[in-house]
C-alpha atoms as a PDB file:
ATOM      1  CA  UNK A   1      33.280 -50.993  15.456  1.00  0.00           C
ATOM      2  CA  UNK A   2      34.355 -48.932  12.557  1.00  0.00           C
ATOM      3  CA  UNK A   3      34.767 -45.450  11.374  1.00  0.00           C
ATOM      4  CA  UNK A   4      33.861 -43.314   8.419  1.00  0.00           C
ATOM      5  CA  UNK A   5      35.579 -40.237   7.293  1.00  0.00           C
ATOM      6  CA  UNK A   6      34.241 -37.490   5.447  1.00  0.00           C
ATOM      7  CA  UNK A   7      35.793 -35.119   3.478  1.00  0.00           C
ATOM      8  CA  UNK A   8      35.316 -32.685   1.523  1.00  0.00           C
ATOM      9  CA  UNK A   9      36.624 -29.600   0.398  1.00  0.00           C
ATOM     10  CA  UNK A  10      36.618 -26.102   1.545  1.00  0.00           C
ATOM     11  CA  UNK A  11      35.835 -24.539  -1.900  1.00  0.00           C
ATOM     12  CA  UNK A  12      33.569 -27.076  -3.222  1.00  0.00           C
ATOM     13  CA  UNK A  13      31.314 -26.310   0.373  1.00  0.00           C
ATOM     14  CA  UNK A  14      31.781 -22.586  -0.483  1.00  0.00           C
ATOM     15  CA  UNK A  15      31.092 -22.827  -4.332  1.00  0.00           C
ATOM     16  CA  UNK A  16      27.566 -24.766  -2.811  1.00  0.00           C
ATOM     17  CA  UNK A  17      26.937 -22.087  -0.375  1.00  0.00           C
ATOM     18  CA  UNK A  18      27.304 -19.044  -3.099  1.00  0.00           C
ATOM     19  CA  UNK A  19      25.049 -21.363  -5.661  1.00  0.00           C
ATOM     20  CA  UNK A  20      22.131 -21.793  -2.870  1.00  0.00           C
ATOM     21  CA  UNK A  21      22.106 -18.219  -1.772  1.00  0.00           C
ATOM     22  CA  UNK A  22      22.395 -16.643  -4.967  1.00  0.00           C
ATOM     23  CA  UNK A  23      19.417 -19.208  -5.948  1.00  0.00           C
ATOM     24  CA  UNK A  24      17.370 -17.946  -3.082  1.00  0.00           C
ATOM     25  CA  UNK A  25      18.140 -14.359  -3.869  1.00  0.00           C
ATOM     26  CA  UNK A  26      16.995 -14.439  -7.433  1.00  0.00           C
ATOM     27  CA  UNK A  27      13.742 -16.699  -5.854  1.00  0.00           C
ATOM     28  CA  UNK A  28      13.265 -13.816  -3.427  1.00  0.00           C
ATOM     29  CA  UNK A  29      13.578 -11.385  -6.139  1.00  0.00           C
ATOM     30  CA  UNK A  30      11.084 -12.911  -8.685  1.00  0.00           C
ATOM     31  CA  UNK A  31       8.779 -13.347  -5.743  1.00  0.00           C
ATOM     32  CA  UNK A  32       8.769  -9.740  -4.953  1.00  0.00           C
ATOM     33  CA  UNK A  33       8.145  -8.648  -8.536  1.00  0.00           C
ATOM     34  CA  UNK A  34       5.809 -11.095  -9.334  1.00  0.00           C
ATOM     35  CA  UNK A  35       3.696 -10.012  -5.918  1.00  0.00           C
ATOM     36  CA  UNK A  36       4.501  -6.497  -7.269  1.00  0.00           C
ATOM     37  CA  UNK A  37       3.041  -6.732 -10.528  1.00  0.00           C
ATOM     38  CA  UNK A  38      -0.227  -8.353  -9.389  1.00  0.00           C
ATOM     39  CA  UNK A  39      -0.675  -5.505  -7.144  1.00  0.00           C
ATOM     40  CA  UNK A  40       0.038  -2.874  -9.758  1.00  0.00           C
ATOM     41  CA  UNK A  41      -2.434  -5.217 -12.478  1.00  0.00           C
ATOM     42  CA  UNK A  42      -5.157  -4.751  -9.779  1.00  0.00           C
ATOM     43  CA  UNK A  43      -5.179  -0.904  -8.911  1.00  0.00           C
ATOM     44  CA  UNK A  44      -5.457  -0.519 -12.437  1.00  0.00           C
ATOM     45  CA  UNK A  45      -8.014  -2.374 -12.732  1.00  0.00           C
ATOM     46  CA  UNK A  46     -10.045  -0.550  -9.757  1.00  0.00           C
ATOM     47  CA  UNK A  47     -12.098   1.931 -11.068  1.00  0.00           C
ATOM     48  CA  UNK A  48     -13.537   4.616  -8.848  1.00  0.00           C
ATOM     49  CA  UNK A  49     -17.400   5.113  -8.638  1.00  0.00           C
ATOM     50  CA  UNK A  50     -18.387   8.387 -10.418  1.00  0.00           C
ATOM     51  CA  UNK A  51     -20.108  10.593  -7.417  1.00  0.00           C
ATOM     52  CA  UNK A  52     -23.635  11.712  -8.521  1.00  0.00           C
ATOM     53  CA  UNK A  53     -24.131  15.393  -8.224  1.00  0.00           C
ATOM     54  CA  UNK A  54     -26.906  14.938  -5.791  1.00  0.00           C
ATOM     55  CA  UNK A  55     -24.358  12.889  -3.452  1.00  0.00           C
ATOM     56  CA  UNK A  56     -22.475  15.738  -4.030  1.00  0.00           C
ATOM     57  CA  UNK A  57     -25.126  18.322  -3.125  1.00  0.00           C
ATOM     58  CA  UNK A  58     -26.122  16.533  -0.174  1.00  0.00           C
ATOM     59  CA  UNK A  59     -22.682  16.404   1.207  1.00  0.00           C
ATOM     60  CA  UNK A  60     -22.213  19.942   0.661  1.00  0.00           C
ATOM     61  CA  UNK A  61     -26.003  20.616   2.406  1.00  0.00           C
ATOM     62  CA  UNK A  62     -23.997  18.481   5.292  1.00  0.00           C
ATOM     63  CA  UNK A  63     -20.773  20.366   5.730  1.00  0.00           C
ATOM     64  CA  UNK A  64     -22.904  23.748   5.743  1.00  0.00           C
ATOM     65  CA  UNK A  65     -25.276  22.331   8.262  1.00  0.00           C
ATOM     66  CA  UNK A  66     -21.914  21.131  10.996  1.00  0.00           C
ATOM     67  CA  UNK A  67     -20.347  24.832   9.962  1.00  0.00           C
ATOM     68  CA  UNK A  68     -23.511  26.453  11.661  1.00  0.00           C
ATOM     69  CA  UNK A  69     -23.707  24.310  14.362  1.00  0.00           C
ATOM     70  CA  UNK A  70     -20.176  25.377  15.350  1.00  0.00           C
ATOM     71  CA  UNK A  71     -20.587  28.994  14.507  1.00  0.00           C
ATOM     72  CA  UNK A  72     -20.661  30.257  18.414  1.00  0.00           C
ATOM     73  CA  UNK A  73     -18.501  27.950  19.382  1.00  0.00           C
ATOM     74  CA  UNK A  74     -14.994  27.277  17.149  1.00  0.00           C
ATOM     75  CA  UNK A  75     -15.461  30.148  13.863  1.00  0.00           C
ATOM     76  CA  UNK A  76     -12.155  28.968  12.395  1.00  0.00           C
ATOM     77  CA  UNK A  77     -13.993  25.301  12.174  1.00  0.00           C
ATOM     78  CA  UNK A  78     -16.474  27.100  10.689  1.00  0.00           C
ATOM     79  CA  UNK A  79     -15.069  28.816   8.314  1.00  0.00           C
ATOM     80  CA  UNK A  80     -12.946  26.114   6.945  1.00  0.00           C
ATOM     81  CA  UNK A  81     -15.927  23.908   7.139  1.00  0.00           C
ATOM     82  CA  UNK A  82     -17.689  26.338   4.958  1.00  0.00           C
ATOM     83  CA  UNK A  83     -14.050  26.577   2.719  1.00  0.00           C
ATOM     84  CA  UNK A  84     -14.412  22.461   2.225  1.00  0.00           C
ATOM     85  CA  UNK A  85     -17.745  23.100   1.366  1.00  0.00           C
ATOM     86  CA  UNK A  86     -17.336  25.874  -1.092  1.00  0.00           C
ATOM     87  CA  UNK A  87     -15.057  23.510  -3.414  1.00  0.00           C
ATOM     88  CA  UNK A  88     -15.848  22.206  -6.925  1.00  0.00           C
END
């Protein structure tokens, strides 16, 4: 039967360790901004649908409509209700 020895030294294992996890850091980091920068690229791209003033209206006609149905019953609903409605 025979025996093998390894060795190796302490800094050379340390100098290794330093090289893999600062290579895994700046992996991690390039990751993260890439993912970032995608995500950024794509709200800019989103564009928000232009609301048509009869959407508008009708939405308005529905906020009025809830703020009597809750007159008796909560008038601080109702009046913000009517508040909501009221905006430009």
């Amino acid at each position: 039967m025979s025996t093998a020895t390894y060795t190796h030294s302490q800094a050379d294992s340390l100098r290794h360790y330093i090289v893999d996890v600062s290579n895994a850091a700046r992996a991690f980091a390039a990751a993260l901004f890439a993912a970032q920068e995608r995500q950024f690229i794509a709200q800019e791209v989103r564009v928000a649908p232009a609301v048509s003033e009869r959407a508008r209206a009708k939405g308005r006609r529905q906020l009025f409509s809830l703020a009597e149905h809750y007159e008796s019953s909560a008038p601080s609903l109702c009046a913000e209700l009517r508040s909501i409605a009221a905006r430009d």
